[in-house]
C-alpha atoms as a PDB file:
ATOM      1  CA  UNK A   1     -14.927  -9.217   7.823  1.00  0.00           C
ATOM      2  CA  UNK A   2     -15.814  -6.371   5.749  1.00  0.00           C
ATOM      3  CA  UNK A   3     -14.467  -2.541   5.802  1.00  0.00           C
ATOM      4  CA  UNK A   4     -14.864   0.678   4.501  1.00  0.00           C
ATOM      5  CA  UNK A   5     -11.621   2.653   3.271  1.00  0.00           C
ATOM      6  CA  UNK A   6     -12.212   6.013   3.944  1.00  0.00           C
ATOM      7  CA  UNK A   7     -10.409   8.785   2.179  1.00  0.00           C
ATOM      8  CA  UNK A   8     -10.209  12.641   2.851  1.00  0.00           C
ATOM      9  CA  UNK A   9      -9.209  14.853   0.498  1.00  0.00           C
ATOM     10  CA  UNK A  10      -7.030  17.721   2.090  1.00  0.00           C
ATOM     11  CA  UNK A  11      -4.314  20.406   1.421  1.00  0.00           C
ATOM     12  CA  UNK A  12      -0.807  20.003   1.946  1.00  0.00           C
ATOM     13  CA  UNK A  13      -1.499  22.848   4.540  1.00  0.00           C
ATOM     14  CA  UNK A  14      -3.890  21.326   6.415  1.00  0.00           C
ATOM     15  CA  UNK A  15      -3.137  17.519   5.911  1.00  0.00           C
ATOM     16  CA  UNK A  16      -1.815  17.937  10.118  1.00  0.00           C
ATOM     17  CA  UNK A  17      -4.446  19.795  11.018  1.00  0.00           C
ATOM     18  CA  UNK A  18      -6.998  16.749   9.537  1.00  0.00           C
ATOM     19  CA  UNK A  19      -4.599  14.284  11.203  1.00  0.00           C
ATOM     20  CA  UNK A  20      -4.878  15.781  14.443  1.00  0.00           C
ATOM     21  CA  UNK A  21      -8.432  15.634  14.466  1.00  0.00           C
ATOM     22  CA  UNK A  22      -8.806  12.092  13.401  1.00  0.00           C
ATOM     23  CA  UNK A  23      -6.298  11.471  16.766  1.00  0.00           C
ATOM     24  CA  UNK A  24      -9.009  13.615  19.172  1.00  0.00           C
ATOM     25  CA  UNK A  25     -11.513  10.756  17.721  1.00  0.00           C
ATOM     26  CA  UNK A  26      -9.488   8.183  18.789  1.00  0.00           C
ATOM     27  CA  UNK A  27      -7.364   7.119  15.122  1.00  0.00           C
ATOM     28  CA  UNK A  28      -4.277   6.166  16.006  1.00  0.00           C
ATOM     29  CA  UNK A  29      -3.605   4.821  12.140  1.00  0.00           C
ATOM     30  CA  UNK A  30      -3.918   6.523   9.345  1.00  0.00           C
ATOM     31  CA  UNK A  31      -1.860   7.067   6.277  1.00  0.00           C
ATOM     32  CA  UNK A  32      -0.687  10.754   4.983  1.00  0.00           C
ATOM     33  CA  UNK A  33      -0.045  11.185   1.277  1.00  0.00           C
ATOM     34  CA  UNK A  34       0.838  14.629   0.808  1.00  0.00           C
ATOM     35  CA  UNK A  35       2.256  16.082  -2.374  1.00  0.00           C
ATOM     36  CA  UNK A  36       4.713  18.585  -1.039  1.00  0.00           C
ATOM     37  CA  UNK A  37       6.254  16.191   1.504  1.00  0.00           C
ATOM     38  CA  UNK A  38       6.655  13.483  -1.885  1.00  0.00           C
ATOM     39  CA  UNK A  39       7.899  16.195  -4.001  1.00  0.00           C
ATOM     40  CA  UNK A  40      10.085  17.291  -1.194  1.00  0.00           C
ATOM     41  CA  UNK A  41      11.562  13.928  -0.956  1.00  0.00           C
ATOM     42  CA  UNK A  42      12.289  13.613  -4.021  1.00  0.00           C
ATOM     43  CA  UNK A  43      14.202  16.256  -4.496  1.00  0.00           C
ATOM     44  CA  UNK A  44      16.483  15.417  -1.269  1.00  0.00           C
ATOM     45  CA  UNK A  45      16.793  12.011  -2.675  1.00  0.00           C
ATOM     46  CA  UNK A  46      17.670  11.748  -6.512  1.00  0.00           C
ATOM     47  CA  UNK A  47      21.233  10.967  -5.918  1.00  0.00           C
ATOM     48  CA  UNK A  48      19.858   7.381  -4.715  1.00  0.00           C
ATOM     49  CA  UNK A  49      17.683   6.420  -8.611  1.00  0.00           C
ATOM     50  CA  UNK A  50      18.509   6.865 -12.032  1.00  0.00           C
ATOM     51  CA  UNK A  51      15.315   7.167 -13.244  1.00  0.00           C
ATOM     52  CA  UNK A  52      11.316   8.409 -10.949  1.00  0.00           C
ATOM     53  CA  UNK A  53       8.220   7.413 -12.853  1.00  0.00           C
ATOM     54  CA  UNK A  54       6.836  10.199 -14.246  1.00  0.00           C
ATOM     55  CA  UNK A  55       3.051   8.549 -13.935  1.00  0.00           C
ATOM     56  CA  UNK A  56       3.964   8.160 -10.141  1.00  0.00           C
ATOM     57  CA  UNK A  57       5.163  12.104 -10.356  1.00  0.00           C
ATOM     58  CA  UNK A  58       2.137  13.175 -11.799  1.00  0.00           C
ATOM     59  CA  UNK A  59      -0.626  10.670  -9.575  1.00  0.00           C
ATOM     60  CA  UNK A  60       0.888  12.913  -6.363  1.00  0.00           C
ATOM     61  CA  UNK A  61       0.573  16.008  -8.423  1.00  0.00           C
ATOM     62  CA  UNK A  62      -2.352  17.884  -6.424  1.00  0.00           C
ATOM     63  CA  UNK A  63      -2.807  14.635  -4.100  1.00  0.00           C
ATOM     64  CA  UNK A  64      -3.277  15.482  -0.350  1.00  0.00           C
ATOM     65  CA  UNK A  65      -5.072  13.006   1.527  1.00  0.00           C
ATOM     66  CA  UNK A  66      -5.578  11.019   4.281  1.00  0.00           C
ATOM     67  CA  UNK A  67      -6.860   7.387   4.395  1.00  0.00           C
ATOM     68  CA  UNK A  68      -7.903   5.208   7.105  1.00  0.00           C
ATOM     69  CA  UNK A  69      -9.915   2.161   7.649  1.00  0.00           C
ATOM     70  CA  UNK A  70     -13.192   1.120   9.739  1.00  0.00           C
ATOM     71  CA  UNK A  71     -15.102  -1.561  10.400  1.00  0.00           C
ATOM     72  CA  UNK A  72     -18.088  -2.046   8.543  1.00  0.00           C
ATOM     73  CA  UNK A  73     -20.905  -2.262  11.068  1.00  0.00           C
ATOM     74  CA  UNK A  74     -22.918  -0.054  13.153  1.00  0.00           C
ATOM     75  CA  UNK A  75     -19.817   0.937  15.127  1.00  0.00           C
ATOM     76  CA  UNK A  76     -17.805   2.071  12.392  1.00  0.00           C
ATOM     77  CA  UNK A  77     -20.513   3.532  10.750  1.00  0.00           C
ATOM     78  CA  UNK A  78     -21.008   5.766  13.863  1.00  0.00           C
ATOM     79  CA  UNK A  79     -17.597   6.533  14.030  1.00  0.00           C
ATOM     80  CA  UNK A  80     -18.028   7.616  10.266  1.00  0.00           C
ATOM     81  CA  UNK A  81     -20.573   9.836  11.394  1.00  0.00           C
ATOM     82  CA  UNK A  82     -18.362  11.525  14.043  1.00  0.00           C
ATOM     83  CA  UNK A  83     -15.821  11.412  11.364  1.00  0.00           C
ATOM     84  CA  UNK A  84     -18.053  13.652   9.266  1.00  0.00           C
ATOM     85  CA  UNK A  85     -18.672  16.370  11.595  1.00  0.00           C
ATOM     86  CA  UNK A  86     -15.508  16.727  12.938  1.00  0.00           C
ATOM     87  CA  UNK A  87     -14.872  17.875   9.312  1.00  0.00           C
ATOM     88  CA  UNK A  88     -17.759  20.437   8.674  1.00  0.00           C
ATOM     89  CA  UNK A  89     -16.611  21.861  11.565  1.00  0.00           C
ATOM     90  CA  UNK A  90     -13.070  22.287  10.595  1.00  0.00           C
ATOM     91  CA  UNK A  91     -14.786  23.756   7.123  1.00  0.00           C
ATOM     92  CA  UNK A  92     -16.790  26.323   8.804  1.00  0.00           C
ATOM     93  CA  UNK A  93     -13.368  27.496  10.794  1.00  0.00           C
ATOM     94  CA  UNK A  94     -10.601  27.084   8.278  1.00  0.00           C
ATOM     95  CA  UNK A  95     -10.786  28.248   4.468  1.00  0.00           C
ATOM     96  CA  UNK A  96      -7.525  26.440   3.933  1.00  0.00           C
ATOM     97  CA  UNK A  97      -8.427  22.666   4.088  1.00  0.00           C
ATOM     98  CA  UNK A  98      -9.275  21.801   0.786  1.00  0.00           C
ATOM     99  CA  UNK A  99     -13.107  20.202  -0.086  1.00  0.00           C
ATOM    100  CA  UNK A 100     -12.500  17.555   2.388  1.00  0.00           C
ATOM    101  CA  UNK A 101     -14.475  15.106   0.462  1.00  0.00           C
ATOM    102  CA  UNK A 102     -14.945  12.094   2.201  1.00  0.00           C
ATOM    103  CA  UNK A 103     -14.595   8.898  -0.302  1.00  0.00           C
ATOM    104  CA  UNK A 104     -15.734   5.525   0.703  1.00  0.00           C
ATOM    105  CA  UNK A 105     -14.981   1.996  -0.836  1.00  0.00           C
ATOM    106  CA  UNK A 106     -15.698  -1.266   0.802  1.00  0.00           C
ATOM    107  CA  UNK A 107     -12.633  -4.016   0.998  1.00  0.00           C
ATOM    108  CA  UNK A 108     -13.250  -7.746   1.912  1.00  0.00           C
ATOM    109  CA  UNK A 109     -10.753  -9.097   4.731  1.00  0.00           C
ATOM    110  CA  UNK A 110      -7.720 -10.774   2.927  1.00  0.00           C
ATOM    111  CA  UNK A 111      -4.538 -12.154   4.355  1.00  0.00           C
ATOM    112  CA  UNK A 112      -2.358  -9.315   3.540  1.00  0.00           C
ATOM    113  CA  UNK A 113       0.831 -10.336   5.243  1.00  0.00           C
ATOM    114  CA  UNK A 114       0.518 -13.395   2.686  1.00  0.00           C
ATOM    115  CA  UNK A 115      -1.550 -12.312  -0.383  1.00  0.00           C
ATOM    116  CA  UNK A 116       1.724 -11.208  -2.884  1.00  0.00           C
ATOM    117  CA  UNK A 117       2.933 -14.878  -2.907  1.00  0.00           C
ATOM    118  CA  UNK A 118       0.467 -15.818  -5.264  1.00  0.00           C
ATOM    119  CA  UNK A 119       2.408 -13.966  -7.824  1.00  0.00           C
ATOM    120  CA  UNK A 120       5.145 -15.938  -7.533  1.00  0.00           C
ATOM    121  CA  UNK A 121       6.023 -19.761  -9.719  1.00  0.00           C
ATOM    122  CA  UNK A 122       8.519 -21.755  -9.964  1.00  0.00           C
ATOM    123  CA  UNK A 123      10.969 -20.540 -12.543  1.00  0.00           C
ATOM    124  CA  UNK A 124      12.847 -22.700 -15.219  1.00  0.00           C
ATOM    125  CA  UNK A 125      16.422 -20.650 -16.203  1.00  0.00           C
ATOM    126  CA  UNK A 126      18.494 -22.207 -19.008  1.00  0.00           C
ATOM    127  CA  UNK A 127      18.383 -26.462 -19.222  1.00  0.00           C
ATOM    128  CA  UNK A 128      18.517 -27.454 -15.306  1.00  0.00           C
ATOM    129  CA  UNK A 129      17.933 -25.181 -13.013  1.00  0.00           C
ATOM    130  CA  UNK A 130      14.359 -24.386 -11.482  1.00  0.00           C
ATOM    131  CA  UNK A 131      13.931 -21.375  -9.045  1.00  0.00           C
ATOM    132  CA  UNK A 132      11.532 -22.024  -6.550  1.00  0.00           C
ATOM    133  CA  UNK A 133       9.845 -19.743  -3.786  1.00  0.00           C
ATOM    134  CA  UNK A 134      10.520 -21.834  -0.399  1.00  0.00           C
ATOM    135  CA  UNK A 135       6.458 -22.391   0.263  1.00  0.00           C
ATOM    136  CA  UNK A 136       5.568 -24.664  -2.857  1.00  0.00           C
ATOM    137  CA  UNK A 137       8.476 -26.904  -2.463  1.00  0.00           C
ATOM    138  CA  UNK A 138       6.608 -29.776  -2.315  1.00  0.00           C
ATOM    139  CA  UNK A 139       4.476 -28.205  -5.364  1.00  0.00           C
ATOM    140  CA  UNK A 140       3.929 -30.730  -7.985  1.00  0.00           C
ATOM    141  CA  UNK A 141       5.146 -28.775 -10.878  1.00  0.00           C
ATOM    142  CA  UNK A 142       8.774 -28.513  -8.676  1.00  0.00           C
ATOM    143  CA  UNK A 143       8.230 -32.412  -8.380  1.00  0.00           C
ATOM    144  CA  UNK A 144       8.257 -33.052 -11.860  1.00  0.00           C
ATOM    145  CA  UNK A 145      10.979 -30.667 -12.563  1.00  0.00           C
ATOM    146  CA  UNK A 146      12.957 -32.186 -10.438  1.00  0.00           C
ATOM    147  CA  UNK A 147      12.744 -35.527 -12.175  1.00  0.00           C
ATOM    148  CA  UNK A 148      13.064 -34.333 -14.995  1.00  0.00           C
ATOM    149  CA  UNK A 149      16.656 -33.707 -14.062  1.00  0.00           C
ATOM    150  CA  UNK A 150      16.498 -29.918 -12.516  1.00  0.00           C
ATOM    151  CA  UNK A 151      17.831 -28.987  -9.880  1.00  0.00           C
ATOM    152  CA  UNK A 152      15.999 -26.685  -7.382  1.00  0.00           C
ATOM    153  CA  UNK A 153      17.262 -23.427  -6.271  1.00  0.00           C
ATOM    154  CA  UNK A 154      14.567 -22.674  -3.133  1.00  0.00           C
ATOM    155  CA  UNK A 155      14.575 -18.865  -2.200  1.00  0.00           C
ATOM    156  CA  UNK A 156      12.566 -17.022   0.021  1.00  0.00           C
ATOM    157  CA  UNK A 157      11.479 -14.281  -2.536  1.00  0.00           C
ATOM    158  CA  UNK A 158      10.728 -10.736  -1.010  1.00  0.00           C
ATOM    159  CA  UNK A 159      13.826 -11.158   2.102  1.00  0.00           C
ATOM    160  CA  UNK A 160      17.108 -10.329   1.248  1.00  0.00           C
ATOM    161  CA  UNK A 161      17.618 -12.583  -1.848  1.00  0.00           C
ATOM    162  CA  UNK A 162      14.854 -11.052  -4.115  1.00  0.00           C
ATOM    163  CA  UNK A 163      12.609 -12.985  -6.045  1.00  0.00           C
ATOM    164  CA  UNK A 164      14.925 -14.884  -8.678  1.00  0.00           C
ATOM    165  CA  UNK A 165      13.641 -12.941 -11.656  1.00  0.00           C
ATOM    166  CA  UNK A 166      16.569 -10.464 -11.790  1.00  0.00           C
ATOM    167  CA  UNK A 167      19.425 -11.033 -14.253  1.00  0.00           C
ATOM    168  CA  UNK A 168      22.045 -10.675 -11.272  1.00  0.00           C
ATOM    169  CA  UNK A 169      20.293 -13.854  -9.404  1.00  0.00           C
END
């Protein structure tokens, strides 16, 4: 299935306002990334890190945006359409929403819940041990570790073990 990511560039003043008319078309999901409300949490929050990436800082710098997905079809182009006016009549009422320039990118259908295991191998630490994530035990690189006299350490990277990189594992 195909879809179109569709991003609206906002204020941090109207971001709600933009929200609440996606909801009167019938979005109930839709993801909010507003600058002040990052920098705000931040700042209530910087006892918890010892260190916030300044390229992350500065990529929210000015951001205010909403993004949701559609369908790509007839349907979701018409909602696209409805999408679109809704907007130049917010414009022609408001002076403090922003451009709200509508950006479109197409996405294939993936397996999302599952797509971020591909990053993960089995891992040889020192002479014998060989960390593997729990769905390729029966890999054939863990089967030839294995007789080559390692033993396995199966994890289920990403719960509440990690993923076997870190020093502390």
């Amino acid at each position: 299935m195909q879809w179109i990511e569709v991003c609206i560039k906002t204020t941090s003043q109207a971001i709600e306002l933009v929200g609440e008319r996606l909801t009167m078309l019938g979005f109930d999901s839709f993801i909010m990334d507003d600058q002040d409300e990052f920098h705000e949490f931040l700042e209530n929050n910087k006892q918890y890190w010892d260190y916030v990436d300044e390229d992350l800082r500065q990529e929210m710098q000015g951001r205010s945006r909403i993004t949701f997905y559609l369908e790509a079809g007839d349907e979701g182009f018409a909602k696209l359409g409805e999408v679109r006016i809704a907007l130049e009549e917010l414009k022609k009422t408001r002076d403090d929403c922003g451009t709200l320039l509508m950006t479109l990118d197409d996405l294939e259908d993936a397996d999302w819940e599952n797509n971020w295991k591909q990053y993960y191998k089995p891992m040889e630490i020192g002479d014998r041990l060989l960390v593997v994530p729990e769905w390729l035990r029966e890999d054939p690189k863990v089967r030839a570790g294995l007789a080559a006299g390692r033993v396995a350490l199966v994890l289920d990277p990403g719960l509440t073990f990690g993923t076997g990189s870190h020093a502390t594992t």
